[in-house]
C-alpha atoms as a PDB file:
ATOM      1  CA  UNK A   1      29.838 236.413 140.584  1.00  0.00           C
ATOM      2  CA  UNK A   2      30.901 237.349 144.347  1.00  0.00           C
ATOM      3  CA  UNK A   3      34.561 237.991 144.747  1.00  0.00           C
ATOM      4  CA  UNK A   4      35.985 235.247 147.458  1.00  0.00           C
ATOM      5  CA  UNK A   5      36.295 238.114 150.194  1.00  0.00           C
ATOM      6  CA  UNK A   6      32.643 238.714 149.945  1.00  0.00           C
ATOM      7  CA  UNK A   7      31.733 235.121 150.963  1.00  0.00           C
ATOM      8  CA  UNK A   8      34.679 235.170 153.624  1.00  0.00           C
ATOM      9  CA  UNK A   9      33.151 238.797 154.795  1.00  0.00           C
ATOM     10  CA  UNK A  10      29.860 237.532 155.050  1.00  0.00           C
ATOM     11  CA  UNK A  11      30.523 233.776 157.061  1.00  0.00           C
ATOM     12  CA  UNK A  12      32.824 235.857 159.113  1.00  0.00           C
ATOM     13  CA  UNK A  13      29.738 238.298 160.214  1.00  0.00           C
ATOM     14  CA  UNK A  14      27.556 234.869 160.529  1.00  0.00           C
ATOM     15  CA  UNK A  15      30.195 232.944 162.684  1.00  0.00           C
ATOM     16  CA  UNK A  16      29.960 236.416 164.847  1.00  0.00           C
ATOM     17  CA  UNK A  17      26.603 236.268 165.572  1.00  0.00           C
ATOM     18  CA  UNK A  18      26.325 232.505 166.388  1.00  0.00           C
ATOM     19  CA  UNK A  19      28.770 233.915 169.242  1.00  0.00           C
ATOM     20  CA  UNK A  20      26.762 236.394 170.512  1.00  0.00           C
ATOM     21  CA  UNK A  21      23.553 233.718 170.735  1.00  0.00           C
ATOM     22  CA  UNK A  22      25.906 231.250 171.962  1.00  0.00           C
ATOM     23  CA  UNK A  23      26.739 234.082 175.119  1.00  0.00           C
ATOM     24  CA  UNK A  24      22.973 234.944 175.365  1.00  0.00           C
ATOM     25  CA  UNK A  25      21.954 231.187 175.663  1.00  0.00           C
ATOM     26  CA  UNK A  26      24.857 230.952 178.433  1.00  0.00           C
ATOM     27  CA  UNK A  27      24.286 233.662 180.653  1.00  0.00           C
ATOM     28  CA  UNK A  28      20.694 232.895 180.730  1.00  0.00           C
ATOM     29  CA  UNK A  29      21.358 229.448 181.607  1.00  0.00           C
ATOM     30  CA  UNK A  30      23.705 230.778 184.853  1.00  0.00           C
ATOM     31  CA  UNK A  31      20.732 233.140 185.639  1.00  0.00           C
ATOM     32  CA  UNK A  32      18.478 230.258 185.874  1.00  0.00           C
ATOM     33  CA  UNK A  33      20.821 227.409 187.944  1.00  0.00           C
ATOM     34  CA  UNK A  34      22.153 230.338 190.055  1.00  0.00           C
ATOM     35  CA  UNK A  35      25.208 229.211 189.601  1.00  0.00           C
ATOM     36  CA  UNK A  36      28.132 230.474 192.030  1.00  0.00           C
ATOM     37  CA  UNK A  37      30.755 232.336 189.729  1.00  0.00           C
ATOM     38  CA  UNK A  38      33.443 229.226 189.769  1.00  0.00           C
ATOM     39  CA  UNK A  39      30.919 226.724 188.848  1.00  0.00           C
ATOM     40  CA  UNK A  40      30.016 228.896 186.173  1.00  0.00           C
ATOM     41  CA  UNK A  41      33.593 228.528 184.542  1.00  0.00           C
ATOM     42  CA  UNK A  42      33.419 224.902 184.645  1.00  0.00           C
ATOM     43  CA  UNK A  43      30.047 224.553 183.137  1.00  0.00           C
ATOM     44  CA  UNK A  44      31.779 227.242 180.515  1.00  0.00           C
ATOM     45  CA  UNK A  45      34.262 224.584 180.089  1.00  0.00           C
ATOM     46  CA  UNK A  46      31.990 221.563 180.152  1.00  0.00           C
ATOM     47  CA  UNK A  47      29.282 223.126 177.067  1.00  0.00           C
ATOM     48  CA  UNK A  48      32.184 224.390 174.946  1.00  0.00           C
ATOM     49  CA  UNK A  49      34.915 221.730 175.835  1.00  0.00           C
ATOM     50  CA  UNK A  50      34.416 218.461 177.003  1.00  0.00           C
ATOM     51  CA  UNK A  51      33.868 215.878 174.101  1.00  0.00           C
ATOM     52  CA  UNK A  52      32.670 212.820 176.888  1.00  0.00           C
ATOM     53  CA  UNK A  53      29.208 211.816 177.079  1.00  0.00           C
ATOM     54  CA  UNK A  54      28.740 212.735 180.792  1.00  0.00           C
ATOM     55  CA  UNK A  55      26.415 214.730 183.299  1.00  0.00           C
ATOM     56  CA  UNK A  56      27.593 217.880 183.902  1.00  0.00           C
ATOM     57  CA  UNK A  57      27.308 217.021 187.669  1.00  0.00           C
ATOM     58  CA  UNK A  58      29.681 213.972 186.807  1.00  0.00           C
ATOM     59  CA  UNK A  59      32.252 216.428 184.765  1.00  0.00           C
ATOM     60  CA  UNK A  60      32.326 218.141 188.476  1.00  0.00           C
ATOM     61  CA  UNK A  61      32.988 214.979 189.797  1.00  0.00           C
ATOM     62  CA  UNK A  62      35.921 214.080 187.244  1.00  0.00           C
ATOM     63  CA  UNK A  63      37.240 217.579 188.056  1.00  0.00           C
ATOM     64  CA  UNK A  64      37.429 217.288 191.948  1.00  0.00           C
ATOM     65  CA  UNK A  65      34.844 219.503 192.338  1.00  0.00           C
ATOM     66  CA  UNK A  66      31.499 217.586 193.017  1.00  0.00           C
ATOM     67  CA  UNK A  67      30.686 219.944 195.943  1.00  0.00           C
ATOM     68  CA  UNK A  68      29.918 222.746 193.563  1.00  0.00           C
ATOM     69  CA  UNK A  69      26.775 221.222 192.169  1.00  0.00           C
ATOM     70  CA  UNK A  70      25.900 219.653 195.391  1.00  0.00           C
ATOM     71  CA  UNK A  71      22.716 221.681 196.800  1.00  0.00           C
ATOM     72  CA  UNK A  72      21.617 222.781 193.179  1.00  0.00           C
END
């Protein structure tokens, strides 16, 4: 029988890796949008953080800042 640490050690190392694909899958998505550097921290905040079922151009909007996805 695994001890409880060995299960704990082991989703620990999985929850780890799902952040490292999470950061791949991001970064190539700001390669590909060419994103400038401050839309890049709302879209950051939009994927990982906003619960509303909206466009990410709309999230701009709610956030005052519509002109960074203008031109995109």
């Amino acid at each position: 029988m695994k001890h409880p640490d060995d299960r704990i050690f082991a989703t620990k190392d999985f929850i780890n890796e799902l952040s490292k694909v999470q950061d791949r899958y991001f970064k190539k998505l700001c390669r590909k949008l060419d994103l400038p550097k401050e839309a890049e921290d709302y879209l950051f905040d939009y994927i990982f953080n906003e619960t509303r079922p909206i466009t990410f151009g709309e999230y701009l909007d709610a956030m005052g800042r519509g002109n960074l996805w203008e031109g995109l």
